[in-house]
Structures are given as C-alpha cells and as structure tokens.
N, C-alpha and C. Protein backbone atom coordinates (compact mmCIF):
# COMPACT_ATOMS: atom_id res chain seq x y z
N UNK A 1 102.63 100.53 116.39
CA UNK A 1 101.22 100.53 116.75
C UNK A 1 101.07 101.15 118.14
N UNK A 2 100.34 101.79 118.29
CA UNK A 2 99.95 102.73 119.62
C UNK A 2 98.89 101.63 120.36
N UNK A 3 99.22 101.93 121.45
CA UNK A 3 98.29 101.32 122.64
C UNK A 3 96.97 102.10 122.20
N UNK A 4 96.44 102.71 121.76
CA UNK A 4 94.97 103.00 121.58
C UNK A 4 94.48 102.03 120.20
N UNK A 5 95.35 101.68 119.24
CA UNK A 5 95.17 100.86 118.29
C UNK A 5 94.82 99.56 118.69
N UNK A 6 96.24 99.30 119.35
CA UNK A 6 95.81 97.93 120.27
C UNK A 6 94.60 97.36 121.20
N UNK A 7 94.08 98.43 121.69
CA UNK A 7 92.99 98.37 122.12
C UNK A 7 91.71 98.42 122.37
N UNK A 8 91.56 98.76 120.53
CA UNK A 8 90.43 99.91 119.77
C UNK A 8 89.34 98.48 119.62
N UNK A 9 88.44 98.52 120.24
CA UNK A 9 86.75 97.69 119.30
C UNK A 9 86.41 97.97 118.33
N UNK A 10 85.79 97.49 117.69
CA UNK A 10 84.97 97.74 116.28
C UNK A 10 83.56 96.94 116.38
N UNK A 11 82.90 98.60 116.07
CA UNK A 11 81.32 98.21 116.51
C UNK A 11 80.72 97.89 114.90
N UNK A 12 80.30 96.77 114.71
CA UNK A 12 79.47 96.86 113.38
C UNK A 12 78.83 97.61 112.93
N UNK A 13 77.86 98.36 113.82
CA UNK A 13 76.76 99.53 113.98
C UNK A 13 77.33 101.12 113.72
N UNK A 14 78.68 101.01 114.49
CA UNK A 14 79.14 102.27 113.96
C UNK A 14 79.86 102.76 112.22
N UNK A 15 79.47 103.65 111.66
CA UNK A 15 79.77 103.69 110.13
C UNK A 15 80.76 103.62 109.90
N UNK A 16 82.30 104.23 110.90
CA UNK A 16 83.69 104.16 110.48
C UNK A 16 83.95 102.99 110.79
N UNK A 17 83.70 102.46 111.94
CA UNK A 17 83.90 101.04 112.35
C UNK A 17 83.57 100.03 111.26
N UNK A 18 82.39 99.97 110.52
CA UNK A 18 81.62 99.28 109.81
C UNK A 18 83.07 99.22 108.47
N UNK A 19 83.19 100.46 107.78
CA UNK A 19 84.39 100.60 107.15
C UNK A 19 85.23 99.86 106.78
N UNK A 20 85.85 100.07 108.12
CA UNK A 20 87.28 99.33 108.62
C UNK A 20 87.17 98.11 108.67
N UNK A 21 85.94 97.27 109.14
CA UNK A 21 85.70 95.69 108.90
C UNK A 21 85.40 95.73 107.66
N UNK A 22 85.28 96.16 106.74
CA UNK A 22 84.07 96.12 105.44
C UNK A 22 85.77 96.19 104.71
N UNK A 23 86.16 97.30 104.92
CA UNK A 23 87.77 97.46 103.84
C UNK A 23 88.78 95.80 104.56
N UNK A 24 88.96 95.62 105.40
CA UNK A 24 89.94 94.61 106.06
C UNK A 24 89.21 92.81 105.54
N UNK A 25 87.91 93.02 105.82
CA UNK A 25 87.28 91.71 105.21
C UNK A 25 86.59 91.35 103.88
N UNK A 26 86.31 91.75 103.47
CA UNK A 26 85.71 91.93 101.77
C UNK A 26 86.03 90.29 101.15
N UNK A 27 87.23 91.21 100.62
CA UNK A 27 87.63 90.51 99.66
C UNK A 27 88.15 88.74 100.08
N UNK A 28 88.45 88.51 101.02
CA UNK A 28 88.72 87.25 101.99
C UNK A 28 87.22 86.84 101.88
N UNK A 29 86.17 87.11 102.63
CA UNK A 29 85.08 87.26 102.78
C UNK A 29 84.07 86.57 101.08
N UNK A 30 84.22 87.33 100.04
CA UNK A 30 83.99 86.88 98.75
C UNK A 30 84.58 85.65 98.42
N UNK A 31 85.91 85.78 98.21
CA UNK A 31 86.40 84.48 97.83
C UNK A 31 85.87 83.28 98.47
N UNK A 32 85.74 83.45 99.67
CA UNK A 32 85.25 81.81 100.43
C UNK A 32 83.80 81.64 99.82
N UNK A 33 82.95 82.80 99.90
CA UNK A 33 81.66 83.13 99.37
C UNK A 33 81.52 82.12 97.85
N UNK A 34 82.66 82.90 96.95
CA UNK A 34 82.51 82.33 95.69
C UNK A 34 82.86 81.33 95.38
N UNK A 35 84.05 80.60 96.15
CA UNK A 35 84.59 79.40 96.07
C UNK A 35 83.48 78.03 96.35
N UNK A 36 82.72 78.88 97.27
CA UNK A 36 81.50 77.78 98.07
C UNK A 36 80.34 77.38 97.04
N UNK A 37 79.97 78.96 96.66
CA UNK A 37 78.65 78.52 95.18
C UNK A 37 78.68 78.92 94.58
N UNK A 38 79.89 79.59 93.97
CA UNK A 38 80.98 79.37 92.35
C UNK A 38 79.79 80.32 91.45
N UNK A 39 78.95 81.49 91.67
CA UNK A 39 78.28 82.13 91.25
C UNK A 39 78.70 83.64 92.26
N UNK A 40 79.34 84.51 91.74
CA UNK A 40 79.81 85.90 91.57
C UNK A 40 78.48 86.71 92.59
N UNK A 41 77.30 86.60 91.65
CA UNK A 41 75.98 87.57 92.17
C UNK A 41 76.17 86.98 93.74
N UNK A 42 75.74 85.72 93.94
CA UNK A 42 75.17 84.95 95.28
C UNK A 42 76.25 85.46 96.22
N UNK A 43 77.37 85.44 95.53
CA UNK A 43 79.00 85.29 96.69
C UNK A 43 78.75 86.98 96.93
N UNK A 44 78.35 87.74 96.40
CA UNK A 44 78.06 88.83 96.54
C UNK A 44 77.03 89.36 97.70
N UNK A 45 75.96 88.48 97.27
CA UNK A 45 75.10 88.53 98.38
C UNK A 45 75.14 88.20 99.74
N UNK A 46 76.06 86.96 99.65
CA UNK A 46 76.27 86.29 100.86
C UNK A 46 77.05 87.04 101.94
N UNK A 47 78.10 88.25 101.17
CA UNK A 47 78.90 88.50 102.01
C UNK A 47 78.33 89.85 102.75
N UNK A 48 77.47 90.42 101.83
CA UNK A 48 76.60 91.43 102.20
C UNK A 48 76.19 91.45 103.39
N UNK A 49 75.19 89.84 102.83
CA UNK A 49 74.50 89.90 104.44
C UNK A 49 75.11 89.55 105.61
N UNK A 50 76.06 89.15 105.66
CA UNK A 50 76.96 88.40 106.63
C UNK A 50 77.11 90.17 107.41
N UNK A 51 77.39 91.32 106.63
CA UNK A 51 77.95 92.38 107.25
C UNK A 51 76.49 92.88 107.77
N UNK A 52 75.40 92.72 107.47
CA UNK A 52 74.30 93.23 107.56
C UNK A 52 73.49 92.62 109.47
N UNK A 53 74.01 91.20 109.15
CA UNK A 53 73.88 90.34 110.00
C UNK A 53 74.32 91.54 111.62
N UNK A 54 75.52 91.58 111.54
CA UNK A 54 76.62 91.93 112.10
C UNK A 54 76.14 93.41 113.13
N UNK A 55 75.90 94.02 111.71
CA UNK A 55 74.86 95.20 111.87
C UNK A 55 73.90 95.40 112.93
N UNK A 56 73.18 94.51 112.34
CA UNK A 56 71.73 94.13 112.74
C UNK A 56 71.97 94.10 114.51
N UNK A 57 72.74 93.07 114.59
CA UNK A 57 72.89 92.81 115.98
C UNK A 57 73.84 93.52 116.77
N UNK A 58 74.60 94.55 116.32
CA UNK A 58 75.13 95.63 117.16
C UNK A 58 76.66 94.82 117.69
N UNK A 59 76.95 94.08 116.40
CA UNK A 59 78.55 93.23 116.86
C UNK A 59 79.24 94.19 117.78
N UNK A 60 80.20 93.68 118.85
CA UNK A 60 81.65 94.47 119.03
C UNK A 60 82.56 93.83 118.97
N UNK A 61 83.54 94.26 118.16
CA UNK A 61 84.52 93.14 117.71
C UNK A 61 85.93 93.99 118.90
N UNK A 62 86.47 92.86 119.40
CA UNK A 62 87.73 93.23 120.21
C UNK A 62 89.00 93.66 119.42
N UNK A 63 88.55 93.20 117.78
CA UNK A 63 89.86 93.06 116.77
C UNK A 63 89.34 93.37 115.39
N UNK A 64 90.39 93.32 114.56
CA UNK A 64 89.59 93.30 112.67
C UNK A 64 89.90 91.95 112.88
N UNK A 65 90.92 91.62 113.53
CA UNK A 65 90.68 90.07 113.12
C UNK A 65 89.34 88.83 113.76
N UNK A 66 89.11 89.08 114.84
CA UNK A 66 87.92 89.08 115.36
C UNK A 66 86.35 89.23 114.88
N UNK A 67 86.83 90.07 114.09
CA UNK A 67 85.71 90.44 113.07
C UNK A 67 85.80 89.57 112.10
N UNK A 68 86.59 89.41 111.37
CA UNK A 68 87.20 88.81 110.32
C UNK A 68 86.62 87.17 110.80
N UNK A 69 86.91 86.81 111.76
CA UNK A 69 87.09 85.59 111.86
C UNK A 69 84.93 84.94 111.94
N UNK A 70 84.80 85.72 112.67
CA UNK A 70 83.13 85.37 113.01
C UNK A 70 83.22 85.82 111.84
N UNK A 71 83.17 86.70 110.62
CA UNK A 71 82.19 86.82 109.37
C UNK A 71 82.31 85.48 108.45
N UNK A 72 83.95 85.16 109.09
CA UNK A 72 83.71 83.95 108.16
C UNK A 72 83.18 82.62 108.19
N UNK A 73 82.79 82.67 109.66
CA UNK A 73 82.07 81.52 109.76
C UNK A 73 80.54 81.73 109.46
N UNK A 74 80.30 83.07 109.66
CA UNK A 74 78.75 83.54 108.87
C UNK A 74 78.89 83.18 107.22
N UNK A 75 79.43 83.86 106.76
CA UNK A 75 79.86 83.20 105.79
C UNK A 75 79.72 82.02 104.79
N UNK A 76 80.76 81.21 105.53
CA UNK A 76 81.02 80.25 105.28
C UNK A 76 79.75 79.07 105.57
N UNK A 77 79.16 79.67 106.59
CA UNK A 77 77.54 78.76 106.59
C UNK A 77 76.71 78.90 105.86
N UNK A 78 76.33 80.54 105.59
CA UNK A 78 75.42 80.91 104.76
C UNK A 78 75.61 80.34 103.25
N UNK A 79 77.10 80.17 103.02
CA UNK A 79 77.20 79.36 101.39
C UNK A 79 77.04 78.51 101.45
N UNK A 80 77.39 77.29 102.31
CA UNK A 80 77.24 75.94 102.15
C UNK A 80 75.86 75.84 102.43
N UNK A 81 75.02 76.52 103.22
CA UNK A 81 73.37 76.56 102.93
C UNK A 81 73.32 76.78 101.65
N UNK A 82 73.69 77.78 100.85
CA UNK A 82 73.38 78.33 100.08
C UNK A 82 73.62 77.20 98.74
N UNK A 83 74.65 76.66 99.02
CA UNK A 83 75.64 75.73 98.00
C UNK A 83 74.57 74.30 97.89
N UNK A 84 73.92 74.16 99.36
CA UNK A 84 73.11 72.73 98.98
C UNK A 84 71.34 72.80 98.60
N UNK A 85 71.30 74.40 98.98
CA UNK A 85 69.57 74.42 98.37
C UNK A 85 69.76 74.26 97.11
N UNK A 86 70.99 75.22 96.25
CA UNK A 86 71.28 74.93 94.49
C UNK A 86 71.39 73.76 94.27
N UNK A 87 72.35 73.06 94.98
CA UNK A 87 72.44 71.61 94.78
C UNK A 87 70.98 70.46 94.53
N UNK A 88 70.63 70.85 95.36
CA UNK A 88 68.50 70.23 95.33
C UNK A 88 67.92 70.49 94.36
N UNK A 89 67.97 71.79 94.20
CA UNK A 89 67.51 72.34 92.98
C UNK A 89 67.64 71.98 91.86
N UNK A 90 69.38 71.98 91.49
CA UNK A 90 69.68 71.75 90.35
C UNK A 90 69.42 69.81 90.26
N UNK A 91 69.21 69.47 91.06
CA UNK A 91 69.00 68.06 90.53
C UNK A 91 67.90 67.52 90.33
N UNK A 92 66.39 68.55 91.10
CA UNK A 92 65.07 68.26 90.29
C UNK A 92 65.18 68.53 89.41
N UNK A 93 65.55 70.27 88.55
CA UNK A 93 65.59 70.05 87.63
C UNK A 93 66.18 69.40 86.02
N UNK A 94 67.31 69.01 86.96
CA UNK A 94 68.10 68.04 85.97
C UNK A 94 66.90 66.64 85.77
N UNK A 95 66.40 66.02 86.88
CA UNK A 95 65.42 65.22 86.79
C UNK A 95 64.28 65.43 85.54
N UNK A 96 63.41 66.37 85.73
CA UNK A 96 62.48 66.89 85.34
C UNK A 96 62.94 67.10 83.96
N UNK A 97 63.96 67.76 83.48
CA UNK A 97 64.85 67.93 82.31
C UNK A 97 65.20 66.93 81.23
N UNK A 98 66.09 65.83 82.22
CA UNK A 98 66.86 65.38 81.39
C UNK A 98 66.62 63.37 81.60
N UNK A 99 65.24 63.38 82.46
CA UNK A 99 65.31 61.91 82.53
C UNK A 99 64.86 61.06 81.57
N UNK A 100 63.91 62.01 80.58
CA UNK A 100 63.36 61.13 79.68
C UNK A 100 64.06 61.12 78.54
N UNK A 101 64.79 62.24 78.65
CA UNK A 101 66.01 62.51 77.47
C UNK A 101 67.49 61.87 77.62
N UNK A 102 67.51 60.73 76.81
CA UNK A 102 69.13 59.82 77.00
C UNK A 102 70.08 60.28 76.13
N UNK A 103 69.82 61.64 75.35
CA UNK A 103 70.94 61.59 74.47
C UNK A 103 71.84 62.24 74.89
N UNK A 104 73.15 61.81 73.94
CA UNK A 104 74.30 61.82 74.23
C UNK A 104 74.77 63.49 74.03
N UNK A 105 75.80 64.32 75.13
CA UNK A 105 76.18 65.31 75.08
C UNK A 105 77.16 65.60 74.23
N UNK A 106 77.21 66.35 73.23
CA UNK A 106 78.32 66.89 72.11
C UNK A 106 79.50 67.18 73.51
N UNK A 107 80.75 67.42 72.44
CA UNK A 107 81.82 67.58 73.42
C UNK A 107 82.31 68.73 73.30
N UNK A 108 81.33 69.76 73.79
CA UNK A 108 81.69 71.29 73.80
C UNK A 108 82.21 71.42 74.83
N UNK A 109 83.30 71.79 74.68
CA UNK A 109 84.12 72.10 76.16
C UNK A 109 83.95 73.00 77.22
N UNK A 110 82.51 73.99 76.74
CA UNK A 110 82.44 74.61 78.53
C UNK A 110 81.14 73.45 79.03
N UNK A 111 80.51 73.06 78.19
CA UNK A 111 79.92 71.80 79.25
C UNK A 111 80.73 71.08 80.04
N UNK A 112 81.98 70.25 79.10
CA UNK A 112 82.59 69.66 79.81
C UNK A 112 83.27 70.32 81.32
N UNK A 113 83.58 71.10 81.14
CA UNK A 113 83.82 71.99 82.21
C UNK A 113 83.06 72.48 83.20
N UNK A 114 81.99 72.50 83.01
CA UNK A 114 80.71 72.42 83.80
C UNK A 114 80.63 71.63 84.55
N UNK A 115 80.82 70.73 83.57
CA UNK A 115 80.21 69.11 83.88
C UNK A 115 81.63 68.36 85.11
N UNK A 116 82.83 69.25 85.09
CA UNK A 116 84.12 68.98 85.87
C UNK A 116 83.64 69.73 86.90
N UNK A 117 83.07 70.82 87.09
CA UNK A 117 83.00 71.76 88.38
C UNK A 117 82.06 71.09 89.40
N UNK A 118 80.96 70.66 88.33
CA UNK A 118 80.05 70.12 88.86
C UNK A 118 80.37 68.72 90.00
N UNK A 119 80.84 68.37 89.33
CA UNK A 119 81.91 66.33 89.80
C UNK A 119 82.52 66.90 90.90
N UNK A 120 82.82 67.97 90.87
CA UNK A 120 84.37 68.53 91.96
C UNK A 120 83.43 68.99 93.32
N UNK A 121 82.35 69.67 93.12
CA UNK A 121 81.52 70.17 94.00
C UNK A 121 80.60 69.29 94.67
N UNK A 122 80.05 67.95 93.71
CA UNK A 122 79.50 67.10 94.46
C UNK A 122 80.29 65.92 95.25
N UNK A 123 81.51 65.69 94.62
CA UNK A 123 82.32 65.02 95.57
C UNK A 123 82.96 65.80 96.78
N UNK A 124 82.67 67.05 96.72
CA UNK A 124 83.62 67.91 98.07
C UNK A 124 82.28 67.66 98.96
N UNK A 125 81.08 67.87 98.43
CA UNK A 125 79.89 67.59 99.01
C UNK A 125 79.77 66.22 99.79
N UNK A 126 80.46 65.48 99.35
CA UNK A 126 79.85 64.07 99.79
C UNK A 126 80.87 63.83 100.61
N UNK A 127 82.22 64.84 101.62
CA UNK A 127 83.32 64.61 102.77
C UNK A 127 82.47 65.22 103.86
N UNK A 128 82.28 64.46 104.80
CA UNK A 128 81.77 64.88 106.39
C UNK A 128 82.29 66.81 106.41
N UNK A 129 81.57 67.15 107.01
CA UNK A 129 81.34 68.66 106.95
C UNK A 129 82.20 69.30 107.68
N UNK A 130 83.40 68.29 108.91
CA UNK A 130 83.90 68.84 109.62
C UNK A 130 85.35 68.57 108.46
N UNK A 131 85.70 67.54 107.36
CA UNK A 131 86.92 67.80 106.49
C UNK A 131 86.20 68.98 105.45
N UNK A 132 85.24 68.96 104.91
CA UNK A 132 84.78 69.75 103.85
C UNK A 132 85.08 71.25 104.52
N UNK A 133 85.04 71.40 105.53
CA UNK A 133 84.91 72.90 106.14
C UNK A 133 86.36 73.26 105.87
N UNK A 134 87.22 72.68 106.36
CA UNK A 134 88.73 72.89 106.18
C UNK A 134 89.26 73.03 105.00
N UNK A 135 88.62 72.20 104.41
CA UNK A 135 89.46 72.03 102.69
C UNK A 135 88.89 73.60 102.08
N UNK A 136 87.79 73.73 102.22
CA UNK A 136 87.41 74.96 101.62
C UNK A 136 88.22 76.44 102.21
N UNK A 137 87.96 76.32 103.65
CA UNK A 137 88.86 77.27 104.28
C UNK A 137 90.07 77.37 103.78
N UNK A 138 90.79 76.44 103.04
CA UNK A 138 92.10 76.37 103.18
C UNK A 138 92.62 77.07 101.53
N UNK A 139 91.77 75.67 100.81
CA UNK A 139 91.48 76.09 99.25
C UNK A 139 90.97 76.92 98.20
N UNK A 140 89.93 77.23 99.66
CA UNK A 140 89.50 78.36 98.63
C UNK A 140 89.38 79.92 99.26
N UNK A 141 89.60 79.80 100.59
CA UNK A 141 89.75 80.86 101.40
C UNK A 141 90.91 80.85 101.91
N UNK A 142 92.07 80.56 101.24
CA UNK A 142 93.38 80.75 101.44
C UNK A 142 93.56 81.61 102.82
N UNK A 143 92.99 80.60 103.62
CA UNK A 143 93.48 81.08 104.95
C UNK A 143 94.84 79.70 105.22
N UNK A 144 95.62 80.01 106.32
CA UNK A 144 96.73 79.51 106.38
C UNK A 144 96.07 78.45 108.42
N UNK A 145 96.85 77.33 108.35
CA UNK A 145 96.27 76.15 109.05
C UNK A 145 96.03 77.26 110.40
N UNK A 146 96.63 78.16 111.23
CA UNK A 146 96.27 78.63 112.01
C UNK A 146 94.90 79.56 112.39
N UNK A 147 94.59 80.37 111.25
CA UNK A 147 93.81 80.82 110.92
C UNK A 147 92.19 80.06 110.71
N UNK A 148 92.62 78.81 109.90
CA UNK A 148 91.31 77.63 110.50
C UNK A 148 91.60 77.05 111.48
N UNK A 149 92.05 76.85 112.81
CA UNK A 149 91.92 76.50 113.28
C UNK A 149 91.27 77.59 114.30
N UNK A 150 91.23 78.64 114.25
CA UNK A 150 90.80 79.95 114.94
C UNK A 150 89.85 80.22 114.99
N UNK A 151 89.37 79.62 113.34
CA UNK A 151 87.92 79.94 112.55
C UNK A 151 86.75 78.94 113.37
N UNK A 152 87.54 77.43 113.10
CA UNK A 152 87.08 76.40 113.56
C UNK A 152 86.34 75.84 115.32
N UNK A 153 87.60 76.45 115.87
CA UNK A 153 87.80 76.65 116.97
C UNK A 153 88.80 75.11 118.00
N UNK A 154 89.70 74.94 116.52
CA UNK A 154 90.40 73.75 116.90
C UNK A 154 92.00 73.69 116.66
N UNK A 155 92.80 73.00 117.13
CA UNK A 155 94.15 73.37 116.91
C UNK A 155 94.54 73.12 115.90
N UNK A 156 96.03 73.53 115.69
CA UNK A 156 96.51 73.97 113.99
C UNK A 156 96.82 72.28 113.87
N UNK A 157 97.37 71.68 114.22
CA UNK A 157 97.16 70.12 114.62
C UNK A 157 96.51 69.48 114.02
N UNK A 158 94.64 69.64 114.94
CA UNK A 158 94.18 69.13 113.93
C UNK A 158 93.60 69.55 112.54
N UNK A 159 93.93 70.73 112.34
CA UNK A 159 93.30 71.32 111.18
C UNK A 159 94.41 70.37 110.39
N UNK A 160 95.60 69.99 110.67
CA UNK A 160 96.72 69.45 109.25
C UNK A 160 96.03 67.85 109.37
N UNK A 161 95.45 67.71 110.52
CA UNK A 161 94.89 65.86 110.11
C UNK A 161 93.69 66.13 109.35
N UNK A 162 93.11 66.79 109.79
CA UNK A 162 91.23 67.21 108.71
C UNK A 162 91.90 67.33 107.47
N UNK A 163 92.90 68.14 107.22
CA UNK A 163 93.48 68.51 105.74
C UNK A 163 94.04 67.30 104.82
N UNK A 164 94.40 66.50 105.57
CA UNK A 164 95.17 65.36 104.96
C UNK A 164 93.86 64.38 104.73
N UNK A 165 93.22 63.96 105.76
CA UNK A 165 92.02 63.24 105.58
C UNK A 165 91.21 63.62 104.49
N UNK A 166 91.07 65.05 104.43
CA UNK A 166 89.73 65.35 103.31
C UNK A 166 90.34 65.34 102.12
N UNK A 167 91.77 65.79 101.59
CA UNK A 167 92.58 65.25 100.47
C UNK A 167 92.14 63.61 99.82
N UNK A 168 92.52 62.84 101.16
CA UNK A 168 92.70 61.89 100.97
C UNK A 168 91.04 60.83 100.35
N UNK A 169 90.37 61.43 100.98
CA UNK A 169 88.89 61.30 100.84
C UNK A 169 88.45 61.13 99.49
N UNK A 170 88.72 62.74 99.43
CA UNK A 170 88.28 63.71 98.25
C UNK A 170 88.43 62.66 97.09
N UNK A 171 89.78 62.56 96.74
CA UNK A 171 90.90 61.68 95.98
C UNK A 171 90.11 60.81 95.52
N UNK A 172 89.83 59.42 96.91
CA UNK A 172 89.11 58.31 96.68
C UNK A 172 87.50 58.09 96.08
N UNK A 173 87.04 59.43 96.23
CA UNK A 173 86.22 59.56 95.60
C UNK A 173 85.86 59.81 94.24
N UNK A 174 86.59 60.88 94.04
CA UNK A 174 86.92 61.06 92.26
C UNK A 174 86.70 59.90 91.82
N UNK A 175 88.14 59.30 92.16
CA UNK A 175 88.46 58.00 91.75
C UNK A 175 87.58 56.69 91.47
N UNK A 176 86.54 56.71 92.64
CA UNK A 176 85.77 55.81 92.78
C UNK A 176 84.70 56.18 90.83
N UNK A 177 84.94 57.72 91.29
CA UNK A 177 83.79 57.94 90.14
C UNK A 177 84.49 57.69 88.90
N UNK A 178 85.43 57.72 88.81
CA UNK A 178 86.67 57.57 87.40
C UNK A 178 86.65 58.79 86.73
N UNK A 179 86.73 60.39 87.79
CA UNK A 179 86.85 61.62 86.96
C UNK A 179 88.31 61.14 87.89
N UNK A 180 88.67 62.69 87.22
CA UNK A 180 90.43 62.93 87.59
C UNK A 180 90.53 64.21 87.21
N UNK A 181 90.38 65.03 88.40
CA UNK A 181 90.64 66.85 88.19
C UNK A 181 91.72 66.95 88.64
N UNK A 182 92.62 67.63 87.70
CA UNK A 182 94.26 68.45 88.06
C UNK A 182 94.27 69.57 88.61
C-alpha cells in the first residue's frame, strides 16, 4: 500500500469516491439492513438512503472503513426505526384482523415459519437496545467483536459481556414463551 492510499479521504459527494464506499459497503450494509426488517425491498431502501444521507451532507471519510463504520450505524438505526413502525403496524392490524376471529390456524408450514420469525423478532425486540444492538451486529451483520465495538463506540470487552447477556436474555425469553428456535 502506498502512502497516498494510506492517506486518501473519501468524499461521499465525490462520484469515484461515492463508488469506492458504495463497492466496499453494500453488501455488509444490506445484510444488517435485511437481517433488521427481514424484507429485501425495505433493506434495499434503507441502505440507499443511508448513502444518500452521506451525500447529502458532503461526508469525508478519513477511511473505507470509516465510512463503513458510520453507514452502519445509519443503518442500523434507520432499520430498527424501520423494524418497530412494521412492528405497530403489523399488530393493529393483526388486532383489527384477527380479534374477533378465534379460529384455529391449519399447520401450513410457511405460516408456521412466519409465525417462528415473527416470535424470534419480537423477543430480540423485547432485549434493552444496548444487547439487541450487538446481537444483531454480530448475527446478522457478521461483523467480528472488534468491529462492534468500533461501531458502538465501546471496547471489544464489553461487546463479549453485551453478547453473552443478550444470548442469555434472548434464551430466557423464548423460553418463558415455550417457543424453541434452533
């Protein structure tokens, strides 16, 4: 690596620059996106604007990783916004839907499966926001403990106690509910 590499910014605003964050973050970028509200279009959108964001305000990033790291906390906010307006949503209209209606669900297995994603997302929902942030970073944005802690802005340390705690949480919760996801 050349000392001009080493030392190169990356302006959001500029088009090659834009590029080079856009090719280096994407796909990192999506996954956390999709992992968060498990809908393809939205995770699509989300990551869009996150670069648009970026744009907008004339970023200069000192690094790709730098870059990388603030998109994902844009990101990563904009879904879990994104993850709990659906969440509201989907439970008026489950209300509105299904309260006067008690009958029993056939056992078609992509409901059931639905009906597992669903359990998995409202119990990750219901861990304090500072384990939920990690577990997702970790699980579903296969970033590695240093990397959230970078994201976070906390040591790799405690990112392995948040990790163990929100496991441990997570767990007791299922449990409490009597699902059990493998």
């Amino acid at each position: 690596m050349t000392d001009l590499q080493i030392h190169k910014t990356y302006a959001a605003d500029n088009p090659s620059d834009f590029r080079a964050i856009y090719k280096e973050t994407f796909p990192l970028l999506y996954k956390v996106a999709w992992r968060v509200v498990n809908d393809e279009e939205a995770a699509e959108d989300l990551v869009h604007d996150s670069y648009i964001k970026a744009s907008e305000k004339k970023m200069v990033f000192p690094s790709l990783d730098d870059a990388k790291f603030w998109l994902i906390r844009v990101v990563k906010n904009a879904s879990l916004n994104y993850a709990k307006r659906k969440t509201r949503e989907a439970k008026a209209y489950h209300k509105v839907l299904y309260e006067s209606k008690k009958s029993s669900e056939s056992a078609d297995t992509n409901l059931l499966k639905e009906d597992a994603k669903r359990i998995a997302l409202e119990a990750l929902n219901k861990l304090p926001k500072s384990l939920r942030e990690v577990l997702i970073l970790r699980e579903y944005g296969d970033l590695n403990y240093k990397e959230i802690g970078k994201v976070l802005g906390i040591t790799e340390g405690n990112v392995k106690i948040r990790m163990f705690r929100a496991r441990e949480q997570l767990e007791k919760i299922l449990e409490a509910d009597d699902v059990y996801i493998s």
